[in-house]
N, C-alpha and C. Protein backbone atom coordinates (compact mmCIF):
# COMPACT_ATOMS: atom_id res chain seq x y z
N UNK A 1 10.46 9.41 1.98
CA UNK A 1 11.42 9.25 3.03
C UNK A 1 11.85 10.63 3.47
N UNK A 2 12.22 10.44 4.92
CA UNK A 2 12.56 11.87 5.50
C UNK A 2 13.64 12.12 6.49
N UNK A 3 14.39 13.05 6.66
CA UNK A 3 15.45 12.72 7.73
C UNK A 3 14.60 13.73 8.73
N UNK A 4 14.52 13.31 10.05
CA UNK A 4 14.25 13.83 11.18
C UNK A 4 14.90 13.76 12.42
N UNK A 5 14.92 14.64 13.24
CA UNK A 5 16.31 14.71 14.46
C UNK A 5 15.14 13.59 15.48
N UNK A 6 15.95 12.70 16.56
CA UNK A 6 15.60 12.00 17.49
C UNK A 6 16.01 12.41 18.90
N UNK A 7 15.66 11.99 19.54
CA UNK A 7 16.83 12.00 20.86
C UNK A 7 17.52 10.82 20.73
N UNK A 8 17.45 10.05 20.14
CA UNK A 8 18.84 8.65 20.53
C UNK A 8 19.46 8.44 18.97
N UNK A 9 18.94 8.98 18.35
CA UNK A 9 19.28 9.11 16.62
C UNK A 9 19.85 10.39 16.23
N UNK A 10 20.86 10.57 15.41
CA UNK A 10 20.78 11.31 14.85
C UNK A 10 20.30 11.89 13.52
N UNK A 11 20.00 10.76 13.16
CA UNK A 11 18.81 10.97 11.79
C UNK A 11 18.16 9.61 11.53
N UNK A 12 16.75 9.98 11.38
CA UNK A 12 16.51 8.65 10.87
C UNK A 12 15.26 8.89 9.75
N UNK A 13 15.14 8.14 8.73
CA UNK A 13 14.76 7.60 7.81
C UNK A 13 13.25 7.38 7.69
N UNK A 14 11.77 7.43 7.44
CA UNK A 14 10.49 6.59 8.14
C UNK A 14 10.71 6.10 6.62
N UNK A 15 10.39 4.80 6.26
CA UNK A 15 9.74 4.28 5.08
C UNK A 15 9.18 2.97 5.18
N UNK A 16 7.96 2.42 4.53
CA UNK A 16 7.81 1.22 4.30
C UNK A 16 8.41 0.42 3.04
N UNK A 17 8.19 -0.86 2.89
CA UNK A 17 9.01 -1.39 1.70
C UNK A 17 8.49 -1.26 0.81
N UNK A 18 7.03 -1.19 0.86
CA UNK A 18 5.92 -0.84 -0.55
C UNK A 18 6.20 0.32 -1.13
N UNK A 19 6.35 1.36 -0.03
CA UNK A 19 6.52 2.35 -0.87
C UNK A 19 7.42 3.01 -0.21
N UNK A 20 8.11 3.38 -1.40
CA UNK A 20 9.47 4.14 -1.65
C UNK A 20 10.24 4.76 -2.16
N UNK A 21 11.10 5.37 -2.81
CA UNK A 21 11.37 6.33 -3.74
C UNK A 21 12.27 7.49 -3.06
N UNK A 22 13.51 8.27 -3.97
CA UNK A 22 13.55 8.95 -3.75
C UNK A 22 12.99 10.90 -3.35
N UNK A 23 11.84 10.54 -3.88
CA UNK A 23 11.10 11.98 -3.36
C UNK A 23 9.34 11.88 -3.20
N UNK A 24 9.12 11.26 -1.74
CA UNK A 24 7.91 10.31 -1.66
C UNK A 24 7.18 12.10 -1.74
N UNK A 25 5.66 11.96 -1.89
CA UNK A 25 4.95 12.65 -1.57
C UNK A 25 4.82 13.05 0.18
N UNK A 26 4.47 14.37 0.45
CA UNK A 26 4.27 14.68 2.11
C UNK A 26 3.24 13.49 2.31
N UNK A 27 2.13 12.83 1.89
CA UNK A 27 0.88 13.11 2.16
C UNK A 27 1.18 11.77 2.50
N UNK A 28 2.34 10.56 1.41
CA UNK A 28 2.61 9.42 1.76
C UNK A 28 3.78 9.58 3.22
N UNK A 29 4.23 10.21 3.49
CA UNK A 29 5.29 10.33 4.68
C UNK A 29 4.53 10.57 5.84
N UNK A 30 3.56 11.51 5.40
CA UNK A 30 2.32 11.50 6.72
C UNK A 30 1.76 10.00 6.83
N UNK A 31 1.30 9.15 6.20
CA UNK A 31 1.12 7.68 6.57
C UNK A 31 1.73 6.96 6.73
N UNK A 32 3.21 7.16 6.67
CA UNK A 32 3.99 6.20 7.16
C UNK A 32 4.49 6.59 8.85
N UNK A 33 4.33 7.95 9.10
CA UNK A 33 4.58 8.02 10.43
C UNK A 33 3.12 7.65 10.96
N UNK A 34 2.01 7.64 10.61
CA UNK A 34 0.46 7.38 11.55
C UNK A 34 0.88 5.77 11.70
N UNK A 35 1.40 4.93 10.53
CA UNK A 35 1.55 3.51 10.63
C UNK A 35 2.47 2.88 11.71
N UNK A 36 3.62 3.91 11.27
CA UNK A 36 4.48 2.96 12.32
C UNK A 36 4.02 3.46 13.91
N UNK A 37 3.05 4.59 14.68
CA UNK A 37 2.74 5.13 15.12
C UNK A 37 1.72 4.00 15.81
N UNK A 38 1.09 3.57 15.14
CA UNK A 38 -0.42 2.76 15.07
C UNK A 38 0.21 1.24 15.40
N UNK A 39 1.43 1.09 14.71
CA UNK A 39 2.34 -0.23 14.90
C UNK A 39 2.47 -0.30 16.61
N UNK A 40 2.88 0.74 17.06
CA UNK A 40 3.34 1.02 18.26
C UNK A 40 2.82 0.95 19.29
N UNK A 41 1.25 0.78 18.62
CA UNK A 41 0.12 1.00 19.90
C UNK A 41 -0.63 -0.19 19.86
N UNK A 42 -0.16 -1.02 18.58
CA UNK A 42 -1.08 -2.26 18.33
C UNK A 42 -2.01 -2.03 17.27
N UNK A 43 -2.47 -0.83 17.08
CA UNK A 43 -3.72 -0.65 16.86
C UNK A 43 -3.42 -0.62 14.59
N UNK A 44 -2.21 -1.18 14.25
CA UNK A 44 -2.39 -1.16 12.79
C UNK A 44 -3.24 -2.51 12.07
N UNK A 45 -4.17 -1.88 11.49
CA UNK A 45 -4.44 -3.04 10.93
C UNK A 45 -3.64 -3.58 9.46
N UNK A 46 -3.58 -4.83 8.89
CA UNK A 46 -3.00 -5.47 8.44
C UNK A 46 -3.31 -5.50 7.05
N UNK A 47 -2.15 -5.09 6.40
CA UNK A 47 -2.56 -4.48 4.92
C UNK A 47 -1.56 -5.25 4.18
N UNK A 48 -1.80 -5.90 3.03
CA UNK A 48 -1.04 -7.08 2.11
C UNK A 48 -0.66 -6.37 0.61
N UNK A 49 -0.02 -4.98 0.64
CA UNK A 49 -0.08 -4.72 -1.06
C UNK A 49 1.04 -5.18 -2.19
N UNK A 50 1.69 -6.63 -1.85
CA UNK A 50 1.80 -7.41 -2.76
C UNK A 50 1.41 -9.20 -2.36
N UNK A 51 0.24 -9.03 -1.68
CA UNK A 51 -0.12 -10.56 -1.46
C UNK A 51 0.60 -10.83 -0.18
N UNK A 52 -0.26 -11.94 0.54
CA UNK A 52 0.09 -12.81 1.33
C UNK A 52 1.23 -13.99 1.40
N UNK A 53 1.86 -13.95 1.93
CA UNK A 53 3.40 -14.62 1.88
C UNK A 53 2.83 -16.19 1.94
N UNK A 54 2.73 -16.49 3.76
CA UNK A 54 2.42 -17.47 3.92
C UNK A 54 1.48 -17.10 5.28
N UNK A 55 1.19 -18.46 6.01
CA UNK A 55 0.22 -17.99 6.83
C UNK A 55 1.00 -17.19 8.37
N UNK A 56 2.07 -16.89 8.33
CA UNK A 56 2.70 -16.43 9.56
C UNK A 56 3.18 -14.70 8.92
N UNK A 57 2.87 -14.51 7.79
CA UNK A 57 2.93 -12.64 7.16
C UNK A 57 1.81 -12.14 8.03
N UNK A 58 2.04 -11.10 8.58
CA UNK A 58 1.50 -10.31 9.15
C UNK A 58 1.21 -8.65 8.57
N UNK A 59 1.77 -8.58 7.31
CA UNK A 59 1.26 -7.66 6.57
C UNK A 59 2.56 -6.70 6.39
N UNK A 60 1.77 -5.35 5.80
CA UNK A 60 2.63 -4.52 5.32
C UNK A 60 3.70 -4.08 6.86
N UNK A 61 4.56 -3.74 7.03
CA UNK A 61 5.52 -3.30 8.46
C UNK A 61 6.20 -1.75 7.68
N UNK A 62 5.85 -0.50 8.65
CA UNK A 62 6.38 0.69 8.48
C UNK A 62 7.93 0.40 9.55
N UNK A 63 8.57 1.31 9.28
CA UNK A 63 10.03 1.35 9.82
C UNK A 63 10.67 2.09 9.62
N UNK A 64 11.67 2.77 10.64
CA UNK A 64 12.91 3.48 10.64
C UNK A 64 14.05 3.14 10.46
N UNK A 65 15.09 3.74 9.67
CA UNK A 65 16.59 3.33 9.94
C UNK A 65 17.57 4.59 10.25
N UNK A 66 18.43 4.80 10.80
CA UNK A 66 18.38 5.66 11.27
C UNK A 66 19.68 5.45 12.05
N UNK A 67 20.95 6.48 12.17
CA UNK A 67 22.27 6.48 12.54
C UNK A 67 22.51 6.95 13.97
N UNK A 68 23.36 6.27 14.33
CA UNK A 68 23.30 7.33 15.89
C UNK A 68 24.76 7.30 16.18
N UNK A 69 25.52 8.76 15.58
CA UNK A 69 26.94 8.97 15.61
C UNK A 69 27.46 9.03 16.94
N UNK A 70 27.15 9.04 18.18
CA UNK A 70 27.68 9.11 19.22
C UNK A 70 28.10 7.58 19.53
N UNK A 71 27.23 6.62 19.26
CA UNK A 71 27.76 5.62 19.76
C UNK A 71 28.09 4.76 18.40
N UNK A 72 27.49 4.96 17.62
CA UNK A 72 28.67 4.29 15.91
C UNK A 72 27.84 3.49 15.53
N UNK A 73 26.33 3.33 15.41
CA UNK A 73 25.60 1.83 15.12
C UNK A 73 24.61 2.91 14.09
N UNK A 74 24.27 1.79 13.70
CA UNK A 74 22.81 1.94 12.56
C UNK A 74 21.85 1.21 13.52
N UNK A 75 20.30 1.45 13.56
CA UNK A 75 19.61 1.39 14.37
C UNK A 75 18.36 0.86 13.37
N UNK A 76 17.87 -0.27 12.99
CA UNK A 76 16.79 -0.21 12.52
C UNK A 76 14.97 -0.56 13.44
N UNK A 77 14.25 0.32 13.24
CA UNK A 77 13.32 0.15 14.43
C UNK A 77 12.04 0.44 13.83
N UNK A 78 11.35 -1.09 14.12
CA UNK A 78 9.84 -1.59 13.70
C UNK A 78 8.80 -0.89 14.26
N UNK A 79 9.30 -0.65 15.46
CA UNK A 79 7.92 0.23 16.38
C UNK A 79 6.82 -1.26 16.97
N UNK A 80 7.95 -2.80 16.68
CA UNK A 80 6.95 -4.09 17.29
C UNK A 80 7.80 -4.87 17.30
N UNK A 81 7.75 -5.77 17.81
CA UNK A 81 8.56 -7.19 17.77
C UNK A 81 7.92 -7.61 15.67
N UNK A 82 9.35 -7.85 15.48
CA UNK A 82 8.89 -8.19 14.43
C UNK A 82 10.03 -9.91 13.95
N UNK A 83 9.90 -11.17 13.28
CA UNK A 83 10.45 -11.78 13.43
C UNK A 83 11.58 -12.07 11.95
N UNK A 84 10.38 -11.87 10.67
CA UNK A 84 11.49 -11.68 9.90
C UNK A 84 10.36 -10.83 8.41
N UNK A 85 11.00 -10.00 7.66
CA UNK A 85 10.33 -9.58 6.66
C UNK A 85 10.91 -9.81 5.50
N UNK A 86 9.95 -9.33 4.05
CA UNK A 86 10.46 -10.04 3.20
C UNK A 86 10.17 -9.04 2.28
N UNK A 87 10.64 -8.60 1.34
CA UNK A 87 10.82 -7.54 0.40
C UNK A 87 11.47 -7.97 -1.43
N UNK A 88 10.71 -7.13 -1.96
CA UNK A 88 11.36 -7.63 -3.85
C UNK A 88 12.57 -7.19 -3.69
N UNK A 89 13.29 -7.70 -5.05
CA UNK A 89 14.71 -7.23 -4.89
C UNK A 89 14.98 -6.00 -4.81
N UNK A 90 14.27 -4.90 -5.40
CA UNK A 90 14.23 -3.80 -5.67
C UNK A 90 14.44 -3.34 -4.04
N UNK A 91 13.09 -3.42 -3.24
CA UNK A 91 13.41 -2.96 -2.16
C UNK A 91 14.50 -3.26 -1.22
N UNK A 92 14.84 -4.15 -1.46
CA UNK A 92 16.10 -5.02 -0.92
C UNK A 92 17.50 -4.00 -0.99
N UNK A 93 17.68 -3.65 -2.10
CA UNK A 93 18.70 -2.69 -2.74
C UNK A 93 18.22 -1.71 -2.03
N UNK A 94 17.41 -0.60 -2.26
CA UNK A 94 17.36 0.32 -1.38
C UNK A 94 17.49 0.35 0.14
N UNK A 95 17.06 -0.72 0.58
CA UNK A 95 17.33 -0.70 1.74
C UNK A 95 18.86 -0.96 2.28
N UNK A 96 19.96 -1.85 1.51
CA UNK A 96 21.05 -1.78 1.46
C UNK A 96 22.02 -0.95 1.33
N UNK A 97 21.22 0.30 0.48
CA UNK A 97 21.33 1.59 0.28
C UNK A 97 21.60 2.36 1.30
N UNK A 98 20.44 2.12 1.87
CA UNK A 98 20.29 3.31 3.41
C UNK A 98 20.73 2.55 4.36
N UNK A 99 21.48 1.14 4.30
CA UNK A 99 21.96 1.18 5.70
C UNK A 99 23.33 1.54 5.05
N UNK A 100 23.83 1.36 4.08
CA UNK A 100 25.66 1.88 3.89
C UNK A 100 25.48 3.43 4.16
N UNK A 101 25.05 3.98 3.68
CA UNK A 101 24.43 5.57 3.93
C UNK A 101 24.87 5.81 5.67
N UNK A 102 23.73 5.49 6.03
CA UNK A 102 23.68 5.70 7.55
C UNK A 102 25.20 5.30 8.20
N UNK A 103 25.66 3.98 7.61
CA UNK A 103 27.18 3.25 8.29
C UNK A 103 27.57 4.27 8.21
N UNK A 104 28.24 4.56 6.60
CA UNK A 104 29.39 6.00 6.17
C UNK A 104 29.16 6.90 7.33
N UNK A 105 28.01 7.46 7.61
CA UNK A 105 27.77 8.68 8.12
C UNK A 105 28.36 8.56 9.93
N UNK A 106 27.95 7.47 10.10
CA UNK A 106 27.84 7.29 11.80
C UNK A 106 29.41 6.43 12.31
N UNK A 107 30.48 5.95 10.65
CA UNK A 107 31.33 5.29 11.47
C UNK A 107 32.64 6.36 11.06
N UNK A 108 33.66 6.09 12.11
CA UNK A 108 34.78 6.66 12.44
C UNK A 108 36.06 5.95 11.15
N UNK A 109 35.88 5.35 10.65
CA UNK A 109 37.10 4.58 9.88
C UNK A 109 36.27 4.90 8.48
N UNK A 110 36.92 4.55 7.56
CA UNK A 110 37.04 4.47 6.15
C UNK A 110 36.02 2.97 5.94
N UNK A 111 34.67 3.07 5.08
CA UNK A 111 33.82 1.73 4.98
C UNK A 111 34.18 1.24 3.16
N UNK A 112 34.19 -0.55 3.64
CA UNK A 112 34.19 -0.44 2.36
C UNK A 112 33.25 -1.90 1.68
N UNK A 113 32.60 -1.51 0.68
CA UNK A 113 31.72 -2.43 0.72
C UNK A 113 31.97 -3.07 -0.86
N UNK A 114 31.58 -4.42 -0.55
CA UNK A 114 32.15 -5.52 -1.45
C UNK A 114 30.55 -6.08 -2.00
N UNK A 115 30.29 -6.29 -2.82
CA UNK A 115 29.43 -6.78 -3.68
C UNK A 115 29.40 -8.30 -4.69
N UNK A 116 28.96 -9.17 -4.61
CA UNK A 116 29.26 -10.17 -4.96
C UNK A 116 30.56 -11.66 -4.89
């Protein structure tokens, strides 16, 4: 994962749900920007690295999340129409992770988050 400046973001995030971690390799961050890149153009083909869901999974999905302090939102962006995805718990948490992250950063009030 990486923070990079946008024009409508002020930082955003590239990761897929497969892979993740706090200190990915360059070489994996370089394929997650060609993917979501390739997402964008149509042209990704469809990669399953924990199995096929059901018959409407469309495969692995790269993605951004990503804050945009001028106007106060968290921004998450597929690079496709996407309808719903599905992730282990593990990734689930991290990703819960980086959107409180991004909130804190991009909102004006005091956040407070409740768990169970």
């Amino acid at each position: 994962m990486s923070i990079t400046a946008s024009s409508t973001l002020t930082k955003e995030i590239e990761m897929s749900f497969q892979h993740h971690g706090d200190n990915p390799f360059e070489q994996e961050q370089s394929r997650l920007i060609e993917r979501l890149k390739q997402q964008q153009e149509g042209m990704a083909k469809r990669e399953y690295p924990n199995g096929r869901l059901n018959a409407s999974d469309d495969g692995e999905v790269a993605f951004k999340i990503g804050g945009d302090g001028e106007r106060g939102v968290v921004v998450i962006d597929f690079g496709k129409p996407v309808t719903w995805v599905g992730m282990t718990p593990q990734q689930a948490v991290e990703m819960a992770q980086l959107m409180i992250k991004n909130a804190r950063e991009v909102s004006k009030e005091p956040l407070r988050v409740v768990i169970g």
